[in-house]
C-alpha atoms as a PDB file:
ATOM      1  CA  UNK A   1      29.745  10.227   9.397  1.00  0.00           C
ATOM      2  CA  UNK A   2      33.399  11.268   7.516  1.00  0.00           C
ATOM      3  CA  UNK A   3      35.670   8.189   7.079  1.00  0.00           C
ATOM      4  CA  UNK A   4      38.116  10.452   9.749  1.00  0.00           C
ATOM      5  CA  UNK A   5      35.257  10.018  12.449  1.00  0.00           C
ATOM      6  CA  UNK A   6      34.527   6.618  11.937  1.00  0.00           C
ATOM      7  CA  UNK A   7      38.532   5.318  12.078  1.00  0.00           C
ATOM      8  CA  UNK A   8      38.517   7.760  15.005  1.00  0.00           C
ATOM      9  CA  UNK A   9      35.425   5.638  17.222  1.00  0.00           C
ATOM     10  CA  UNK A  10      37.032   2.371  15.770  1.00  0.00           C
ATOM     11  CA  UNK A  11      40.280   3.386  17.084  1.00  0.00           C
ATOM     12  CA  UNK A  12      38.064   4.607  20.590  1.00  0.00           C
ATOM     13  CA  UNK A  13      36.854   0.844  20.979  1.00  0.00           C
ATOM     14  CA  UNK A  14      39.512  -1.123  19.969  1.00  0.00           C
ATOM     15  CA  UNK A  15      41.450   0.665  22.806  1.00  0.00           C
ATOM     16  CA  UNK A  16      38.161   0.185  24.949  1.00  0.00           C
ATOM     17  CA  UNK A  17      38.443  -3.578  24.738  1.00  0.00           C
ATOM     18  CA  UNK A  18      42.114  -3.721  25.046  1.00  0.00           C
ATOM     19  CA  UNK A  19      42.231  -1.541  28.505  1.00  0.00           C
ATOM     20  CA  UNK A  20      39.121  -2.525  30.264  1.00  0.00           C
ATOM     21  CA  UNK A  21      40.282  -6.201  30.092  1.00  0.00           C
ATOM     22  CA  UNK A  22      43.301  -4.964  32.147  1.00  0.00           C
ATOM     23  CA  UNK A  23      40.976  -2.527  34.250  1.00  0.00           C
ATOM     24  CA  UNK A  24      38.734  -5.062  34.847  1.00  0.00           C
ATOM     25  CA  UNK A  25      41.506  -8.326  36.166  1.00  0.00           C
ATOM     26  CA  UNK A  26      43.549  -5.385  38.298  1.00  0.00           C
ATOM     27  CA  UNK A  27      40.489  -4.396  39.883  1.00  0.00           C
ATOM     28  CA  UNK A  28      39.647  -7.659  40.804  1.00  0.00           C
ATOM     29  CA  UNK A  29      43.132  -8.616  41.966  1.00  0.00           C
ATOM     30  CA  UNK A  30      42.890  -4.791  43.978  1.00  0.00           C
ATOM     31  CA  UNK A  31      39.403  -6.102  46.035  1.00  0.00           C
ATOM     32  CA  UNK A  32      40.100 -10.257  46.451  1.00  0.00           C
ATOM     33  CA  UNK A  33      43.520  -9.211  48.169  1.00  0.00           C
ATOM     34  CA  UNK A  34      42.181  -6.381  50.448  1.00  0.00           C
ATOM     35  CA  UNK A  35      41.663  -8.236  54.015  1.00  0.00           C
ATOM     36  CA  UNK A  36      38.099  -7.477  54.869  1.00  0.00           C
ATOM     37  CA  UNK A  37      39.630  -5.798  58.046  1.00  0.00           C
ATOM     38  CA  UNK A  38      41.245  -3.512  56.185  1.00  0.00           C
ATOM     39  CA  UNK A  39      40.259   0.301  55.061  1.00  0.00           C
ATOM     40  CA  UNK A  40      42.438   0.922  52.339  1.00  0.00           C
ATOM     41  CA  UNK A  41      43.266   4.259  50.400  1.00  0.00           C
ATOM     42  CA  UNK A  42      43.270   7.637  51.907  1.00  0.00           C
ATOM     43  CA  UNK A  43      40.535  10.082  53.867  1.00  0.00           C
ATOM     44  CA  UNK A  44      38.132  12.733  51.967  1.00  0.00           C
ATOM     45  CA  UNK A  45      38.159  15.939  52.882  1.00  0.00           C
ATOM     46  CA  UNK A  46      35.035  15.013  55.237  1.00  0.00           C
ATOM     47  CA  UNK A  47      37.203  12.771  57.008  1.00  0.00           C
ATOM     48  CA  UNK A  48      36.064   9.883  55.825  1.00  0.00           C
ATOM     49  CA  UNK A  49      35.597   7.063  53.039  1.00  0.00           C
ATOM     50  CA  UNK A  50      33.769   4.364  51.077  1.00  0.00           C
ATOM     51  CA  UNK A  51      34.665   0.834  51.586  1.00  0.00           C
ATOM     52  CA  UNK A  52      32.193  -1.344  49.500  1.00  0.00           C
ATOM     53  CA  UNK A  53      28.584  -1.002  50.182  1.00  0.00           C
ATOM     54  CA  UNK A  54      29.293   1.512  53.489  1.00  0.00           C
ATOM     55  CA  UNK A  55      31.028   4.128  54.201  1.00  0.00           C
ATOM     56  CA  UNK A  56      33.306   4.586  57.495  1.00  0.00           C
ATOM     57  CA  UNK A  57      34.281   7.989  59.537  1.00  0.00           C
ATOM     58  CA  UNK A  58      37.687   8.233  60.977  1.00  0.00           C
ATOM     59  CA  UNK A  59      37.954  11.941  62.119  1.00  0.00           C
ATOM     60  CA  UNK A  60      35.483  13.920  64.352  1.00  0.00           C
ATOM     61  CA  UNK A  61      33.040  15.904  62.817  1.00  0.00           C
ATOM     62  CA  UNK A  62      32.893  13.648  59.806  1.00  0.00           C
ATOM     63  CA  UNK A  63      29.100  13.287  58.546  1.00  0.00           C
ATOM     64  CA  UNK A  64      27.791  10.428  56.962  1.00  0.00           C
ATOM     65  CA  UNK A  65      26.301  10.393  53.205  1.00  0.00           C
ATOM     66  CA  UNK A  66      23.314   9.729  51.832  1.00  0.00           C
ATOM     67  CA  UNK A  67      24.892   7.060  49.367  1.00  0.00           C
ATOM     68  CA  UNK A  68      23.465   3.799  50.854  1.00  0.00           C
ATOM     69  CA  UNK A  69      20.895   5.654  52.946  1.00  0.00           C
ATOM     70  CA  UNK A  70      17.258   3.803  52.722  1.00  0.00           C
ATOM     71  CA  UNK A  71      15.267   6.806  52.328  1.00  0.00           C
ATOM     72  CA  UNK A  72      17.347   7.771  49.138  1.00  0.00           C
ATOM     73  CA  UNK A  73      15.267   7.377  46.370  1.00  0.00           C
ATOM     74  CA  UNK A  74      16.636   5.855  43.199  1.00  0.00           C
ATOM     75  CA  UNK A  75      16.444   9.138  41.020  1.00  0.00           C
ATOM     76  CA  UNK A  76      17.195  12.158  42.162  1.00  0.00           C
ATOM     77  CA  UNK A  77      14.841  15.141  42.162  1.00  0.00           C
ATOM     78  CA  UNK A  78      15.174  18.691  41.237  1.00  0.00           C
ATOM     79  CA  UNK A  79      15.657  19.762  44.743  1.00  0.00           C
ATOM     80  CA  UNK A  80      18.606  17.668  44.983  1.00  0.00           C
ATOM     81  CA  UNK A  81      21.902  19.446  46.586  1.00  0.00           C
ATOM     82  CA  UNK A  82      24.715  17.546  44.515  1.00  0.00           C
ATOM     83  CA  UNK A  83      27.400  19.959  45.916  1.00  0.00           C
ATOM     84  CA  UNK A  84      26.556  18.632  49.107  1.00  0.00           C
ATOM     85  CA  UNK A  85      28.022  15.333  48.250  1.00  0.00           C
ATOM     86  CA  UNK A  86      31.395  16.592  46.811  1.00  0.00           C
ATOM     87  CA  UNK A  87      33.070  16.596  50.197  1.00  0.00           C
ATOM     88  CA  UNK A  88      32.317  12.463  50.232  1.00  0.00           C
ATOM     89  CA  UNK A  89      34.532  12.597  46.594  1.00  0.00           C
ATOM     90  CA  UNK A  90      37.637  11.138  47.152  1.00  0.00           C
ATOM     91  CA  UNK A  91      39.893  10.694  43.804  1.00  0.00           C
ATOM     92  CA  UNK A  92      41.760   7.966  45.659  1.00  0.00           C
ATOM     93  CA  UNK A  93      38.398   5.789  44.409  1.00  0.00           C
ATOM     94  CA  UNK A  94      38.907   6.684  40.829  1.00  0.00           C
ATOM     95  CA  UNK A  95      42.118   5.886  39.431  1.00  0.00           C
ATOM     96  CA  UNK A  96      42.611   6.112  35.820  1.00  0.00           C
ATOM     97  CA  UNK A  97      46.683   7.084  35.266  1.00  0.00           C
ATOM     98  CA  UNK A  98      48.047   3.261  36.052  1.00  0.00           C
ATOM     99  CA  UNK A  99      49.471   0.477  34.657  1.00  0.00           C
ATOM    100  CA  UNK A 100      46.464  -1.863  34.639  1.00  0.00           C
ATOM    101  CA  UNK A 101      48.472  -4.095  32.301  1.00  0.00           C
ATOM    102  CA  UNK A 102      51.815  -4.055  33.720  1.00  0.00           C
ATOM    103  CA  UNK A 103      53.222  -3.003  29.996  1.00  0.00           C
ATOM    104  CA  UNK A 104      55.009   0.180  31.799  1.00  0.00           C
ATOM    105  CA  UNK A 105      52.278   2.507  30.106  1.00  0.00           C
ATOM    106  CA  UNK A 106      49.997   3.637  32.314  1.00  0.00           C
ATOM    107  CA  UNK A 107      46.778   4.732  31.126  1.00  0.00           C
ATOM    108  CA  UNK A 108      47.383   7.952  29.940  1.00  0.00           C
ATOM    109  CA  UNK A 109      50.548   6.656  27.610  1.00  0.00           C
ATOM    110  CA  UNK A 110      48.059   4.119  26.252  1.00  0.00           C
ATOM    111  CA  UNK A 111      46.028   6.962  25.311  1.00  0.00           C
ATOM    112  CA  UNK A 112      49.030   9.072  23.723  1.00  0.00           C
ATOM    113  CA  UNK A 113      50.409   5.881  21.862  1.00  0.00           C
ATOM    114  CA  UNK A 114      46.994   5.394  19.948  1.00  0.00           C
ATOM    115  CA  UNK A 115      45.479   8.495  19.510  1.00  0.00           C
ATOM    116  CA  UNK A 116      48.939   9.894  18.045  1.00  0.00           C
ATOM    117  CA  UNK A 117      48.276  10.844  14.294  1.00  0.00           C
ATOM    118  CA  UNK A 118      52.253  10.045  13.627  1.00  0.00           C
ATOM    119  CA  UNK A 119      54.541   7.116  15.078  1.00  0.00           C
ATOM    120  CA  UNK A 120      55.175   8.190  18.708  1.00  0.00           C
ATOM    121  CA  UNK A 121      58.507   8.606  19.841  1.00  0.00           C
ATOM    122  CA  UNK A 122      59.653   7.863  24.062  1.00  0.00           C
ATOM    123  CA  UNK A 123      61.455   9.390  26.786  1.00  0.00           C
ATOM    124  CA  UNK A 124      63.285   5.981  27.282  1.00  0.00           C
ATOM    125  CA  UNK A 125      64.641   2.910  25.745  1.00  0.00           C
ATOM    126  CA  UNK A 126      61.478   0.769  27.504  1.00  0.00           C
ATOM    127  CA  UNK A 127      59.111   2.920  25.512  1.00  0.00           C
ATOM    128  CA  UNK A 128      57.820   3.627  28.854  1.00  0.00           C
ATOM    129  CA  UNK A 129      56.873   7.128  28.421  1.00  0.00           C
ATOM    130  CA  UNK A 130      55.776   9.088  25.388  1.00  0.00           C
ATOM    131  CA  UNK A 131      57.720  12.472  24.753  1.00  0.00           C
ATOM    132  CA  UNK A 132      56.530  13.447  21.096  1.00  0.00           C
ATOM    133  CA  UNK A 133      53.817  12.779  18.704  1.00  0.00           C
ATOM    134  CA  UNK A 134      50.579  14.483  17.463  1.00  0.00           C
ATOM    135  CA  UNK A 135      47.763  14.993  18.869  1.00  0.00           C
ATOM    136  CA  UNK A 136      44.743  16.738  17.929  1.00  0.00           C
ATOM    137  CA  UNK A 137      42.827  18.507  20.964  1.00  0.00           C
ATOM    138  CA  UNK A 138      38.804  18.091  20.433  1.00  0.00           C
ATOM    139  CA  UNK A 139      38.332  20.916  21.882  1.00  0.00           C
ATOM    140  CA  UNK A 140      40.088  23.418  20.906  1.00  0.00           C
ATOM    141  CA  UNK A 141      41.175  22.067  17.462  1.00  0.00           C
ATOM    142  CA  UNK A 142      44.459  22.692  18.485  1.00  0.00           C
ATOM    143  CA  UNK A 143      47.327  20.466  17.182  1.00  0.00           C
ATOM    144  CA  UNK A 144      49.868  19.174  19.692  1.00  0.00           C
ATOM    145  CA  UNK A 145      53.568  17.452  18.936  1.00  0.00           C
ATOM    146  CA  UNK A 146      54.722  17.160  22.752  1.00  0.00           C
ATOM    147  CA  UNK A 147      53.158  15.085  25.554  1.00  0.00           C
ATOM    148  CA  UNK A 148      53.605  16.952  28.135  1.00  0.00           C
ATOM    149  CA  UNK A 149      51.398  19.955  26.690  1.00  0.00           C
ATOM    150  CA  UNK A 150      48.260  17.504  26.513  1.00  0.00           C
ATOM    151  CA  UNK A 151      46.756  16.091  29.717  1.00  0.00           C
ATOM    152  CA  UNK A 152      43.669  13.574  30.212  1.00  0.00           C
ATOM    153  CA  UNK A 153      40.206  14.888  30.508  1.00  0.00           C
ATOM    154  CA  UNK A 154      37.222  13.019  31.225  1.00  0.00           C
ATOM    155  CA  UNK A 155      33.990  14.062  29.247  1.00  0.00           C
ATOM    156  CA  UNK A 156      31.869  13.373  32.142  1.00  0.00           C
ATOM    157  CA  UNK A 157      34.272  14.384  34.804  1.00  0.00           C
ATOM    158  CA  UNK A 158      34.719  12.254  37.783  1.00  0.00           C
ATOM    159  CA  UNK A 159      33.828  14.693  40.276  1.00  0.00           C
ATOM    160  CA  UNK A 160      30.211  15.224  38.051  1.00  0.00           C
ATOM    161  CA  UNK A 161      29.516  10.842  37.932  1.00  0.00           C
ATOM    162  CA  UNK A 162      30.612  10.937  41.703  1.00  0.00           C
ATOM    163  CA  UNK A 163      27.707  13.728  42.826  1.00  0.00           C
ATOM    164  CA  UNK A 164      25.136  12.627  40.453  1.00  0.00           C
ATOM    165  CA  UNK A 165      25.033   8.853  41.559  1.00  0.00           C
ATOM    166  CA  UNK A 166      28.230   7.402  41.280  1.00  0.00           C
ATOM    167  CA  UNK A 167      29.051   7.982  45.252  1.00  0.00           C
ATOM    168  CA  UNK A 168      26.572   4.554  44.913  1.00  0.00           C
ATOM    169  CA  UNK A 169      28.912   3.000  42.759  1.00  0.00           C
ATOM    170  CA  UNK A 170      31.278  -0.334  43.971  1.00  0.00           C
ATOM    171  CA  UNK A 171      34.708   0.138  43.447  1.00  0.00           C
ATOM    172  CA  UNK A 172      35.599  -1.742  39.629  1.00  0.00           C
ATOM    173  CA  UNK A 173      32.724   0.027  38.739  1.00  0.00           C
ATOM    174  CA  UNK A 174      34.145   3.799  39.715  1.00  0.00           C
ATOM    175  CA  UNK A 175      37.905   2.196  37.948  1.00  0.00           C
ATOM    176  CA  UNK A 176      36.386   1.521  34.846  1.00  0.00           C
ATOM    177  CA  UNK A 177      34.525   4.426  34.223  1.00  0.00           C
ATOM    178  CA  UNK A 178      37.566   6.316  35.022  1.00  0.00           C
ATOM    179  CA  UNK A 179      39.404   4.405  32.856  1.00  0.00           C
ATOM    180  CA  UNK A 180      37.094   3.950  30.178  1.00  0.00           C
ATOM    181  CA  UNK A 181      38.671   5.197  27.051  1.00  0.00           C
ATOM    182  CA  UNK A 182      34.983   6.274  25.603  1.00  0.00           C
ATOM    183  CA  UNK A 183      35.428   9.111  28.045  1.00  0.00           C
ATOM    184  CA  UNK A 184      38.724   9.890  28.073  1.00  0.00           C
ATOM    185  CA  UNK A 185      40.075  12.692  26.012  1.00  0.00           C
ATOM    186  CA  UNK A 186      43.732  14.062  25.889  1.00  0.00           C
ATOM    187  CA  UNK A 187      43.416  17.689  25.415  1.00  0.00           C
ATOM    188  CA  UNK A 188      45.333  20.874  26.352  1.00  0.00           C
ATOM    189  CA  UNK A 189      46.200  21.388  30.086  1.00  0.00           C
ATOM    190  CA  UNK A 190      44.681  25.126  29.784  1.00  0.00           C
ATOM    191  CA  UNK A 191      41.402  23.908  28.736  1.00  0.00           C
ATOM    192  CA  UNK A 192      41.489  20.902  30.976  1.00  0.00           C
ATOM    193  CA  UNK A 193      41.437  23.471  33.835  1.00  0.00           C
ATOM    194  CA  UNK A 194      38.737  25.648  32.046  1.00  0.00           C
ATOM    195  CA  UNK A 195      36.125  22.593  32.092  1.00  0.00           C
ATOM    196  CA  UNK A 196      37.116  21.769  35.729  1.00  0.00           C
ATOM    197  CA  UNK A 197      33.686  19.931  36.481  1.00  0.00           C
ATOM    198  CA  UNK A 198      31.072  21.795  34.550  1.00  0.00           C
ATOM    199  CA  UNK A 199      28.364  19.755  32.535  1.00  0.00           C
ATOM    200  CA  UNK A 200      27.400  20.697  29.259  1.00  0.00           C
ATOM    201  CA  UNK A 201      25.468  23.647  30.600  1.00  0.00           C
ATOM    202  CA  UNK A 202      28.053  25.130  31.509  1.00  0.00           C
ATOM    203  CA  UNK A 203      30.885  23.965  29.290  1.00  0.00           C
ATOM    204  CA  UNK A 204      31.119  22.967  25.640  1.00  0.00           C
ATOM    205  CA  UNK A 205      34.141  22.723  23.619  1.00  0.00           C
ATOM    206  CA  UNK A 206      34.312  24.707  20.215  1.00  0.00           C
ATOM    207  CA  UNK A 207      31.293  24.781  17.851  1.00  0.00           C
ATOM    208  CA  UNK A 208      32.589  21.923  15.460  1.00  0.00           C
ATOM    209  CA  UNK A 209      33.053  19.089  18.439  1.00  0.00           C
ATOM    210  CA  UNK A 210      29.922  19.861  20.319  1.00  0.00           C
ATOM    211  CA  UNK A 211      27.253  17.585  17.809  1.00  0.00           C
ATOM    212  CA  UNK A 212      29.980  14.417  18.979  1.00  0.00           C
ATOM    213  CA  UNK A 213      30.571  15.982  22.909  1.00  0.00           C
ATOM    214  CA  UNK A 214      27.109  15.756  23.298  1.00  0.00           C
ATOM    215  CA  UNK A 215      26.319  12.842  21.531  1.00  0.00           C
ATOM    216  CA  UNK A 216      29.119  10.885  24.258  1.00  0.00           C
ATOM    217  CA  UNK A 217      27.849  12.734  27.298  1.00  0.00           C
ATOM    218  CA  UNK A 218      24.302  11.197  26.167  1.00  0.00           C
ATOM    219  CA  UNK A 219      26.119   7.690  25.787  1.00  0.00           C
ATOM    220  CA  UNK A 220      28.365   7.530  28.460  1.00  0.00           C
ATOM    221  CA  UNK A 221      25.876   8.855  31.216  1.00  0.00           C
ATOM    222  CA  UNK A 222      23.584   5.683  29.983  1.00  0.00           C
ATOM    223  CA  UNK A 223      25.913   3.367  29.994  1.00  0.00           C
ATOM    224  CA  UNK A 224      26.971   4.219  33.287  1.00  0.00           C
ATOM    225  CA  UNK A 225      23.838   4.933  34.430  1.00  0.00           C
ATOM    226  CA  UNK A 226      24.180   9.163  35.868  1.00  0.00           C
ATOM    227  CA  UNK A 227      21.934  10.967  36.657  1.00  0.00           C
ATOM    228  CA  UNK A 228      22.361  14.146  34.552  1.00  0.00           C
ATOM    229  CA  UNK A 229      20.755  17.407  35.882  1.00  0.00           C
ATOM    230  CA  UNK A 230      17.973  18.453  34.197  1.00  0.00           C
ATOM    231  CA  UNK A 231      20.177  21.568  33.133  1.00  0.00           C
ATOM    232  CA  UNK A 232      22.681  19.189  31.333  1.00  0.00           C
ATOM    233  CA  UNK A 233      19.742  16.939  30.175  1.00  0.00           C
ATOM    234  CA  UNK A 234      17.896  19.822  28.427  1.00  0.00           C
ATOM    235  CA  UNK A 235      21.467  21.402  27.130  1.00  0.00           C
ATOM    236  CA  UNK A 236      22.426  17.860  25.695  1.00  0.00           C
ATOM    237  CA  UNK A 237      19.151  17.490  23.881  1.00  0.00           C
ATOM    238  CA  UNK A 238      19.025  21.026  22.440  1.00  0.00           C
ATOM    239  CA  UNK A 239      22.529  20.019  20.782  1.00  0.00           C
ATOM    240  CA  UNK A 240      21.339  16.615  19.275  1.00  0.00           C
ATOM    241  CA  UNK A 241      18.345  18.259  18.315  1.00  0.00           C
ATOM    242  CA  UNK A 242      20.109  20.403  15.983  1.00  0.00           C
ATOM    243  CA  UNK A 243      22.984  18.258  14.568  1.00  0.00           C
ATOM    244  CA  UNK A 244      23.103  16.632  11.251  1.00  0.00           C
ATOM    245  CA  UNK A 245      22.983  13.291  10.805  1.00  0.00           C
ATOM    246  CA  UNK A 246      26.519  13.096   9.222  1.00  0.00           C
ATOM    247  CA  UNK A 247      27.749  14.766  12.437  1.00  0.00           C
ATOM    248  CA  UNK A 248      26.850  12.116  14.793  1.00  0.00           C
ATOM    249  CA  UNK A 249      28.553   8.409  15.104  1.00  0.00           C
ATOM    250  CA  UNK A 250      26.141   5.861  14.001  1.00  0.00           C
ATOM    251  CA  UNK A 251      27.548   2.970  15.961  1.00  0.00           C
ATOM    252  CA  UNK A 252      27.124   5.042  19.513  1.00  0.00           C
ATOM    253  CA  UNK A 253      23.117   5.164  18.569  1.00  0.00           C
ATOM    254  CA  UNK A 254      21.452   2.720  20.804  1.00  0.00           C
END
């Protein structure tokens, strides 16, 4: 691995540490002050939403998930339909652009402040909000000096962790894997929309980031336990398969 790679995934989990601390205490401050009585957050576009373990219908018409149904088996199969469960997704579950820390910087300014290849300069005299800097786009290889041209990607997107077993998920779980900073990439807001929710079968960023793409899919989806589709397993493999050993980050090899 190049000296530039390594700083970069030392960088990656120093910044890992530093925001999941704050993830983690807000997200238990977020569920021991919710009355049990209580359904907080909004509706999904089934008219519905998870609280906990269950999940509640408010509208008519709403249809219950499979999420916490018995006869769910642990794995999915090949048969399973995971557009089906998009209409249970409900981004109101997954925040990641907050101020975990109460530092003014949400999430995504954390992001800009230390993945900036120059000193960062604000919008404000707090240092609240990042205006300029330089940031290199993974994906594109494209080099970016204003904030506002970059936006936050997840690798595995939220919508993908959701349908392929994260609808089972309790709530800090879905918060930190939103805002876990090993899957969070700031890249340009064209190619942000280009992803959308595709898996690596259907989306891979250019030919010299794909080796390391694939190599944090593989990482992320076991840490998090997802259940990848066998499209996106066989893709992911095929990559790793191929890439050099200098390509890959030794330290995210289990």
């Amino acid at each position: 691995m190049t000296n530039s790679n390594s700083e970069k995934y030392n960088t990656r989990k120093l910044r890992t540490r530093s925001l999941l601390t704050a993830v983690a205490s807000a997200t238990c401050l977020t569920i021991f002050s919710t009355p049990a009585s209580t359904h907080p957050g909004s509706l999904d576009i089934n008219g519905g939403h998870y609280y906990g373990p269950s999940y509640h219908c408010h509208m008519s018409g709403c249809e219950m998930p499979d999420s916490f149904s018995v006869g769910r088996s642990r794995r999915d199969s090949l048969l399973t339909d995971y557009r089906d469960r998009e209409k249970f997704f409900n981004p109101d579950d997954w925040p990641f652009d907050e101020d975990f820390d109460g530092d003014c910087q949400s999430t995504r300014q954390e992001m800009l402040i230390l993945t900036s290849r120059v000193e960062v300069k604000y919008t404000n005299p707090r240092n609240c909000v990042v205006r300029t800097g330089e940031w290199l786009d993974e994906y594109t290889g494209e080099i970016f000096e204003v904030a506002v041209q970059v936006d936050i990607d997840h690798v595995i997107p939220l919508l993908y962790a959701h349908t392929h077993g994260g609808d089972r998920w309790m709530p800090d779980k879905k918060i930190a894997f939103a805002n876990d900073p090993l899957n969070i990439m700031l890249v340009e807001k064209r190619e942000v929309r280009r992803k959308n929710n595709r898996g690596p079968s259907r989306y891979l960023p250019r030919e010299e980031f794909q080796c390391e793409y694939a190599q944090l899919w593989d990482v992320i989806s076991d840490k998090y336990d997802i259940q990848l589709s066998a499209t996106d397993r066989s893709e992911i493999r095929k990559i790793l398969e191929e890439c050099p050993a200098e390509a890959l980050d030794s330290s995210l090899i289990q």
